[in-house]
C-alpha atoms as a PDB file:
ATOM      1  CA  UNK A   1     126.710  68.185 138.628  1.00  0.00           C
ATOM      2  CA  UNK A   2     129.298  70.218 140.921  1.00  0.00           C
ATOM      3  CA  UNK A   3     127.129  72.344 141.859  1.00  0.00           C
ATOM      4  CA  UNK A   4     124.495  70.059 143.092  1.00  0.00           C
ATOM      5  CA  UNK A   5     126.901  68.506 144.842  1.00  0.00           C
ATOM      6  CA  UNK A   6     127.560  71.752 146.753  1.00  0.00           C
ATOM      7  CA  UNK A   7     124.046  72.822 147.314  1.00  0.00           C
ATOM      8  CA  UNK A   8     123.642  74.778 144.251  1.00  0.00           C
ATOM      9  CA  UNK A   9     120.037  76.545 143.657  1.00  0.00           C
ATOM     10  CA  UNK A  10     117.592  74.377 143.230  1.00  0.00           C
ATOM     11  CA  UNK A  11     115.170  75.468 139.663  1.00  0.00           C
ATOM     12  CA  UNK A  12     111.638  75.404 140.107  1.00  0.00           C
ATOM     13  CA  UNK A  13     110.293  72.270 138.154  1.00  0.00           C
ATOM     14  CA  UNK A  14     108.788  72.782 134.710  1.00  0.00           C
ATOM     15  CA  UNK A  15     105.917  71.779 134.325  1.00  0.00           C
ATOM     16  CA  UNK A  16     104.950  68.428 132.677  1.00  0.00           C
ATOM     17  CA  UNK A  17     104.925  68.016 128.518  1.00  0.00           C
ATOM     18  CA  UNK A  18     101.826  65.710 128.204  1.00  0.00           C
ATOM     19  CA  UNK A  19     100.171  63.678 125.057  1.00  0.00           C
ATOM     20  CA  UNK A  20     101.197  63.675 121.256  1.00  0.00           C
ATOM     21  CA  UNK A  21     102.167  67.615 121.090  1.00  0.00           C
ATOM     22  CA  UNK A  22     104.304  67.641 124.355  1.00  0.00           C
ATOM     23  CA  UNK A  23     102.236  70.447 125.626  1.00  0.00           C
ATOM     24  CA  UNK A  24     101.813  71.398 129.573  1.00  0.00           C
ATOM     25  CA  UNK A  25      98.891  73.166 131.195  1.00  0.00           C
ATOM     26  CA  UNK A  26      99.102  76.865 130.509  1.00  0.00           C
ATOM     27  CA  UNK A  27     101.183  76.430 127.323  1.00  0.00           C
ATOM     28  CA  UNK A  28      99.621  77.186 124.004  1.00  0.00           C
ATOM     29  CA  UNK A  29      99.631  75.819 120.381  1.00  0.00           C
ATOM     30  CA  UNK A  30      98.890  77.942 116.887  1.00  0.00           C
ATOM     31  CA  UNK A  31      96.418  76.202 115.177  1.00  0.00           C
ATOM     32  CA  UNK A  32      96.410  76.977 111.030  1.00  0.00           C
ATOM     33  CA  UNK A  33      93.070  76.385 109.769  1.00  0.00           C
ATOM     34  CA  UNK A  34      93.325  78.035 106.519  1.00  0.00           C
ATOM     35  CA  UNK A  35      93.008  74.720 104.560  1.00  0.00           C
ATOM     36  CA  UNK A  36      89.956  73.729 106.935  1.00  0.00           C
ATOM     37  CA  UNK A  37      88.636  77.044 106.397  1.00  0.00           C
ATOM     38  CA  UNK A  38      89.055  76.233 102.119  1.00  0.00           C
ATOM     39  CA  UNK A  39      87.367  72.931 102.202  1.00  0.00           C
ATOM     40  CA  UNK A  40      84.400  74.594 103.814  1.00  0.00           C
ATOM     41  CA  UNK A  41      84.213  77.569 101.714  1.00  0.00           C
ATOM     42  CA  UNK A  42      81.177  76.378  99.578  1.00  0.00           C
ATOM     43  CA  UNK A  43      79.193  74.993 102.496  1.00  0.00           C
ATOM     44  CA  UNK A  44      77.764  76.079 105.622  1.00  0.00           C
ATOM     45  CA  UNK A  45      79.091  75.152 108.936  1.00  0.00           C
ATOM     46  CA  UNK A  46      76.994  75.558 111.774  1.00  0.00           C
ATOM     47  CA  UNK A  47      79.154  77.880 113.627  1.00  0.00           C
ATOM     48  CA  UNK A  48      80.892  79.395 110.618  1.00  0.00           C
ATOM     49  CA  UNK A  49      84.677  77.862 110.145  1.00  0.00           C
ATOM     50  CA  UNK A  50      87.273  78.083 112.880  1.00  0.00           C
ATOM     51  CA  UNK A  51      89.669  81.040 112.570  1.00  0.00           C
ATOM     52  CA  UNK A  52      93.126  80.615 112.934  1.00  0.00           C
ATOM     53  CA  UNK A  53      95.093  81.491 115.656  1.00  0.00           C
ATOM     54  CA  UNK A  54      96.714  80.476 119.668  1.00  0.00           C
ATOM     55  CA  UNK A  55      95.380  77.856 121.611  1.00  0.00           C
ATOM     56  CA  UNK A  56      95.801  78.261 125.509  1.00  0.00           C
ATOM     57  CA  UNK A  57      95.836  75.144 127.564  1.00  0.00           C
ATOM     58  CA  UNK A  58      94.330  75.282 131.186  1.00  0.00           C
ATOM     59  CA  UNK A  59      93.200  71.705 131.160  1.00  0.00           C
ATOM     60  CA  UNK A  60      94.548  68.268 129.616  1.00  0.00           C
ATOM     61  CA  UNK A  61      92.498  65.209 129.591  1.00  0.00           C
ATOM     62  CA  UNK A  62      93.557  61.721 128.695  1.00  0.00           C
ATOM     63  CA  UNK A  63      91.704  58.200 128.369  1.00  0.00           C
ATOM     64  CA  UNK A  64      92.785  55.354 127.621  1.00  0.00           C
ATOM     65  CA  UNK A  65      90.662  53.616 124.446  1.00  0.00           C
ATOM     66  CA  UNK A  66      92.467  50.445 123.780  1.00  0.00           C
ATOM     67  CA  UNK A  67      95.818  48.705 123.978  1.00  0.00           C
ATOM     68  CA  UNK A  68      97.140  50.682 120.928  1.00  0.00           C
ATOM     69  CA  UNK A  69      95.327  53.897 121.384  1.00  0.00           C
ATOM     70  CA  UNK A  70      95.195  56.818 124.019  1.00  0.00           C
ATOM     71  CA  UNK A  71      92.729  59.751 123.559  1.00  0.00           C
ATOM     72  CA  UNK A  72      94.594  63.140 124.748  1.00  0.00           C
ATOM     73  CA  UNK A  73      92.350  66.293 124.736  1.00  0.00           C
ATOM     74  CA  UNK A  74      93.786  69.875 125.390  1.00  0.00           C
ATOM     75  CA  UNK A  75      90.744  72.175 126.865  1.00  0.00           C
ATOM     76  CA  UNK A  76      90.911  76.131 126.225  1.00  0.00           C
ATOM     77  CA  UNK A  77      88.841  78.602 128.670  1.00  0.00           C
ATOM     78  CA  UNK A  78      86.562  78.731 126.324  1.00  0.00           C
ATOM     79  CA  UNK A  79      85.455  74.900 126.544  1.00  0.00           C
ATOM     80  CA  UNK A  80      87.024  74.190 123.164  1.00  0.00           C
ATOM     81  CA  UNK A  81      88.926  71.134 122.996  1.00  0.00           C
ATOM     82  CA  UNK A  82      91.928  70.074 120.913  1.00  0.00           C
ATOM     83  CA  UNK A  83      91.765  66.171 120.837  1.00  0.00           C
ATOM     84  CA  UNK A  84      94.510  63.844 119.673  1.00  0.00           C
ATOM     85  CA  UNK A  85      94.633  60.022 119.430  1.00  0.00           C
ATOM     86  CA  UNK A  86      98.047  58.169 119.311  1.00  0.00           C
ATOM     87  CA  UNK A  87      99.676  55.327 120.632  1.00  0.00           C
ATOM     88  CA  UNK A  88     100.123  55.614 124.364  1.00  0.00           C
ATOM     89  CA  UNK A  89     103.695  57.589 124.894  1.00  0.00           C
ATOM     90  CA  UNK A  90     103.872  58.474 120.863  1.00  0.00           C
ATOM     91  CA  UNK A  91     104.788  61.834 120.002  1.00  0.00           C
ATOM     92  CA  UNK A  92     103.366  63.424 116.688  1.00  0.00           C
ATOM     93  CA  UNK A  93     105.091  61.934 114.302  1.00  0.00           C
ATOM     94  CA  UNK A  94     102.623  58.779 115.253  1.00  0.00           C
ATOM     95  CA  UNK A  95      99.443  60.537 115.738  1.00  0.00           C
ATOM     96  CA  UNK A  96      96.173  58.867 114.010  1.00  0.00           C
ATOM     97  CA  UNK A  97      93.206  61.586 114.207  1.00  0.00           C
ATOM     98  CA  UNK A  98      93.585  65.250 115.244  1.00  0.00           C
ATOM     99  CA  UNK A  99      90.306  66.930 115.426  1.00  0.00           C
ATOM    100  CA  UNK A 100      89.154  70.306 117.441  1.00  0.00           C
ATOM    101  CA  UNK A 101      85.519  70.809 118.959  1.00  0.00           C
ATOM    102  CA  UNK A 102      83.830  73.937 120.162  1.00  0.00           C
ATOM    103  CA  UNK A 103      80.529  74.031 122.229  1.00  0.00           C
ATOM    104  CA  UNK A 104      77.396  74.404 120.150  1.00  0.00           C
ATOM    105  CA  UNK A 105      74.191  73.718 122.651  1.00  0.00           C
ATOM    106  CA  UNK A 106      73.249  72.317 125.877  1.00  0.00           C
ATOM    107  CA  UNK A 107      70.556  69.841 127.019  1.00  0.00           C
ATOM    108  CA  UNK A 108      68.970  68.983 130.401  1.00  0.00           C
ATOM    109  CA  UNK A 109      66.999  66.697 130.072  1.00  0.00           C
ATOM    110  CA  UNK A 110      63.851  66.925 132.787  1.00  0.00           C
ATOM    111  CA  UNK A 111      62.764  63.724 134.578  1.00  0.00           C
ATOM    112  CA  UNK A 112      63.846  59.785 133.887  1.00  0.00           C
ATOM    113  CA  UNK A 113      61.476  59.527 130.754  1.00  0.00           C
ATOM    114  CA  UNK A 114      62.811  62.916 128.796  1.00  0.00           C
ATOM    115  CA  UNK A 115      66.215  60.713 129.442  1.00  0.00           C
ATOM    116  CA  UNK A 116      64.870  57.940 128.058  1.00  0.00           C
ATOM    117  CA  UNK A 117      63.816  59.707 124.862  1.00  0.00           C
ATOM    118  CA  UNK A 118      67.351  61.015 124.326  1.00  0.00           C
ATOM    119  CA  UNK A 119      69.541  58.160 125.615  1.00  0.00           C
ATOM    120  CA  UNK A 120      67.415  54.961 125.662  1.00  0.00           C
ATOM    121  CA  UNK A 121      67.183  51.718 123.814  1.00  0.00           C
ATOM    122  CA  UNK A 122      65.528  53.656 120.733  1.00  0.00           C
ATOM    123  CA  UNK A 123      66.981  57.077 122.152  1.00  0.00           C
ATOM    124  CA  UNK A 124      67.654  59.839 120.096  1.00  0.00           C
ATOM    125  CA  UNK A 125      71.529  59.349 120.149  1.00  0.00           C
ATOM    126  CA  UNK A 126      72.567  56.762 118.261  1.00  0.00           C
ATOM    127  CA  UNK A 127      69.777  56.775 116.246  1.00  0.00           C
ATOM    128  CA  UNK A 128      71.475  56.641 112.058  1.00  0.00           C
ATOM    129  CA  UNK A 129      70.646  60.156 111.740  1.00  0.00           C
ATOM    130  CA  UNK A 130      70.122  63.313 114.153  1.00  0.00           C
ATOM    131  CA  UNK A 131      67.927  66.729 112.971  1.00  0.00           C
ATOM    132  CA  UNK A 132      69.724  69.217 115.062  1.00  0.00           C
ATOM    133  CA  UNK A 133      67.084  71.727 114.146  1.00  0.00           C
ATOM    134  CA  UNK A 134      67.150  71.323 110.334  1.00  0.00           C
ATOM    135  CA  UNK A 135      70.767  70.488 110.000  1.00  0.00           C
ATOM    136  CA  UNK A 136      70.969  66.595 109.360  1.00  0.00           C
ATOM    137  CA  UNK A 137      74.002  64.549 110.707  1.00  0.00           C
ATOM    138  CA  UNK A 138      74.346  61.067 109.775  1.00  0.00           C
ATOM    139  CA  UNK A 139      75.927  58.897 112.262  1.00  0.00           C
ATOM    140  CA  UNK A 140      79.786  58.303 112.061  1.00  0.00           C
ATOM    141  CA  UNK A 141      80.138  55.439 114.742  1.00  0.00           C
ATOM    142  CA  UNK A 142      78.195  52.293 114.163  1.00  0.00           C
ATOM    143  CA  UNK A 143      77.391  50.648 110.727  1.00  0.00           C
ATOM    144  CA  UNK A 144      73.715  49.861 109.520  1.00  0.00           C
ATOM    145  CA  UNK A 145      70.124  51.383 110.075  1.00  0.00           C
ATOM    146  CA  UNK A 146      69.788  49.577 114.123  1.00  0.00           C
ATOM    147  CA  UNK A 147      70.063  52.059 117.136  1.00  0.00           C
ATOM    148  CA  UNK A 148      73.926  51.796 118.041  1.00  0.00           C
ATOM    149  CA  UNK A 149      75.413  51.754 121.590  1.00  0.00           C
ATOM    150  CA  UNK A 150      76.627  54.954 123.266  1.00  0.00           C
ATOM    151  CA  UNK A 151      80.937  54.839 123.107  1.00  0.00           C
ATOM    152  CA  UNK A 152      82.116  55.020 127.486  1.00  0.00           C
ATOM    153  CA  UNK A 153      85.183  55.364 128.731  1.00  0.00           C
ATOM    154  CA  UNK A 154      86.503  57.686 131.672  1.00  0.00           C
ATOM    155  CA  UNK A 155      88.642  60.853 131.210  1.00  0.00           C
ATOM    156  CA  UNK A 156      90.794  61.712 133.746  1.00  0.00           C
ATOM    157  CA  UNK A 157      90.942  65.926 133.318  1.00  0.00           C
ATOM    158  CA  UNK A 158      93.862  67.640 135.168  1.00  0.00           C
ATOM    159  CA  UNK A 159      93.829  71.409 135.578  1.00  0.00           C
ATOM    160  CA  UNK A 160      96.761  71.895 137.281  1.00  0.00           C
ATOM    161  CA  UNK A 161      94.908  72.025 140.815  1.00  0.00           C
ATOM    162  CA  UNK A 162      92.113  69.814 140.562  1.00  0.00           C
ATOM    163  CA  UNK A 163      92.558  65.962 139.007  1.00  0.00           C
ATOM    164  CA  UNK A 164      89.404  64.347 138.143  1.00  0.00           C
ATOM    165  CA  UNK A 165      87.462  61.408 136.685  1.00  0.00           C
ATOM    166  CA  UNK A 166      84.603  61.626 134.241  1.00  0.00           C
ATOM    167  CA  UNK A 167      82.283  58.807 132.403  1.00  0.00           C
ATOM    168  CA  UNK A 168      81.821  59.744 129.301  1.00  0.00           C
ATOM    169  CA  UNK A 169      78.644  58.460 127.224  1.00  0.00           C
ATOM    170  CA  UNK A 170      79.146  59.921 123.933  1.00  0.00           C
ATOM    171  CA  UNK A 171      77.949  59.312 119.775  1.00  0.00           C
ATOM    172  CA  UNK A 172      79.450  60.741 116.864  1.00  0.00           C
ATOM    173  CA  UNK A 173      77.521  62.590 114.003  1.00  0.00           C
ATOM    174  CA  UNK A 174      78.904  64.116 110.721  1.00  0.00           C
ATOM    175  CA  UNK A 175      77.567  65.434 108.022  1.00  0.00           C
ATOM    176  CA  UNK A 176      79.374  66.771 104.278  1.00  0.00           C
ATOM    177  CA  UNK A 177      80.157  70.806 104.323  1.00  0.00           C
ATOM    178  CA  UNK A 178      81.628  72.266 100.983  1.00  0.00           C
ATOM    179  CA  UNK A 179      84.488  69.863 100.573  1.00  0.00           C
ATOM    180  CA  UNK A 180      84.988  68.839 104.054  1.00  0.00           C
ATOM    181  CA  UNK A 181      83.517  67.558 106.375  1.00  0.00           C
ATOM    182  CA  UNK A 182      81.929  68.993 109.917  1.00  0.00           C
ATOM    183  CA  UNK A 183      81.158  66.673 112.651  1.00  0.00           C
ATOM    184  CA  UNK A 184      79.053  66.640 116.185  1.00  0.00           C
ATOM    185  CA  UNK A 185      79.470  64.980 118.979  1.00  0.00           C
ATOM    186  CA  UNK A 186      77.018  64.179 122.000  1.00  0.00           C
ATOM    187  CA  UNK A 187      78.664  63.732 124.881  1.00  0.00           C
ATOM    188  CA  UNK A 188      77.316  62.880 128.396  1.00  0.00           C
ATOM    189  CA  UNK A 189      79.554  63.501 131.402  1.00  0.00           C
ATOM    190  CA  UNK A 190      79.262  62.497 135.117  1.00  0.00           C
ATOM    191  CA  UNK A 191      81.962  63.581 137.491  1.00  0.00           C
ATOM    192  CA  UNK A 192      83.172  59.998 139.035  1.00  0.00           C
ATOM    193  CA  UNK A 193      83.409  61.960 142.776  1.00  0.00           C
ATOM    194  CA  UNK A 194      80.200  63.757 142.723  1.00  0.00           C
ATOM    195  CA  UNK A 195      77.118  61.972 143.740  1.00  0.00           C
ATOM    196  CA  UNK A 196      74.320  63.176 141.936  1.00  0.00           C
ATOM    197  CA  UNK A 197      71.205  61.641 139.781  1.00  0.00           C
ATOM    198  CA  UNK A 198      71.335  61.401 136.703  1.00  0.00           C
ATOM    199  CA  UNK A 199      68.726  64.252 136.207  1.00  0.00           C
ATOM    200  CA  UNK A 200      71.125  67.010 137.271  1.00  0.00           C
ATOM    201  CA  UNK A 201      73.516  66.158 134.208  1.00  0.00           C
ATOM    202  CA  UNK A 202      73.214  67.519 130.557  1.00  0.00           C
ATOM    203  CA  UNK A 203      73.574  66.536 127.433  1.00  0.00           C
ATOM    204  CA  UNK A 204      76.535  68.856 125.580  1.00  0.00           C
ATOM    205  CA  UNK A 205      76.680  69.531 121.604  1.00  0.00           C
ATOM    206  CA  UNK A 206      79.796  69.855 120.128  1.00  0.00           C
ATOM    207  CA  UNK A 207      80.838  70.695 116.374  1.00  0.00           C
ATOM    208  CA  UNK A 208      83.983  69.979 115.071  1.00  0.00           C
ATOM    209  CA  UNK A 209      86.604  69.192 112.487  1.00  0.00           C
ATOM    210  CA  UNK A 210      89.461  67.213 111.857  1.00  0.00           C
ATOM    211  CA  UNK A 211      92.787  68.822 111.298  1.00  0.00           C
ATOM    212  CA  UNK A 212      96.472  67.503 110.558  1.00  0.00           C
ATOM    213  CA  UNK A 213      99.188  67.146 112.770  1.00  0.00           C
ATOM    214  CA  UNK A 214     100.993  69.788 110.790  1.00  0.00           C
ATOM    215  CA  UNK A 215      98.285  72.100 111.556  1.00  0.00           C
ATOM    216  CA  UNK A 216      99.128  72.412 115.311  1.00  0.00           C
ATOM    217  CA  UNK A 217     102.358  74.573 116.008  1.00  0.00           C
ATOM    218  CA  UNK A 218     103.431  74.547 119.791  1.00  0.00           C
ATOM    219  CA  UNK A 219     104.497  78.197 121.059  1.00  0.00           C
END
């Protein structure tokens, strides 16, 4: 206090703790998957189980889902996200579902009726199941054998430079590996400040699996 009140040095800010873990852009978690890695043991996962080890942040997204519930996702370099849903301002003693995703495939889809086929009224998302070249997932969101609605909502992603907005249109798949469980989502994105058809998006395949909150070490 005295020495603010004499002009002391001013500290560079620290950068901003944000979502469950507390984590700012360019820290880094441990992630221990050597339980995930035992529950998967007698399957096959379609990248072969995560490995343990850090987690750089470079990007943190957040959305909110409902009153009671805030999706926070911490992005790597490598496109793999860490994604945490809590109670808006909880920390991680309150967290409901940790799970982390790593790219898989791509899609882009050519023309209005390729579109169609893949995110239509009968599309091929949110259809009850999904062939992903021989490897069956059974939808996770929606109840019953009827086509069920894509899940939107808008992430805004922060890099530390660049803030922006994305729609997300996205369906959840999962399927029974060993003793756990492995799960893919299809996710749509459009970038809210980009005007662009349709056409020039893609469709991106993501596998992933749910972890525990004690799994995820800040360092």
């Amino acid at each position: 206090m005295i020495r603010s009140l004499f002009g002391g040095r001013k500290k560079d800010s620290l950068p901003e703790e944000r979502g469950p873990f507390r984590c700012a852009i360019n820290g880094a978690f441990h992630l221990d998957t050597l339980g995930l890695q035992a529950s998967l043991a007698s399957g096959e996962p379609a990248m072969g189980a995560p490995e343990s080890g850090n987690f750089v942040v470079t990007a943190i997204g957040t959305a909110q889902l409902d009153a009671g519930a805030e999706l926070t996702r911490y992005y790597d370099d490598e496109h793999r996200m860490l994604q945490v849903i809590a109670p808006p301002g909880a920390g991680p003693e309150s967290i409901a579902d940790v799970s982390f995703y790593a790219p898989w495939d791509s899609v882009v889809p050519a023309g209005q009726g390729e579109w169609d086929r893949w995110t239509g009224a009968r599309g091929l998302i949110g259809a009850p199941e999904y062939d992903a070249d021989g490897i069956l997932f059974t939808r996770y969101w929606g109840e019953g054998e009827d086509h069920a609605d894509l899940v939107e909502f808008v992430e805004k992603v922060d890099d530390g430079e660049t803030a922006r907005e994305i729609h997300q249109r996205c369906m959840l798949y999962a399927r029974p590996v060993g003793k756990g469980e492995e799960m893919l989502l299809l996710n749509i994105e459009r970038d809210l400040a980009v005007t662009a058809r349709q056409q020039g998006s893609s469709i991106e395949f993501l596998i992933g699996y749910g972890l525990g909150a004690a799994d995820v070490h800040r360092v």
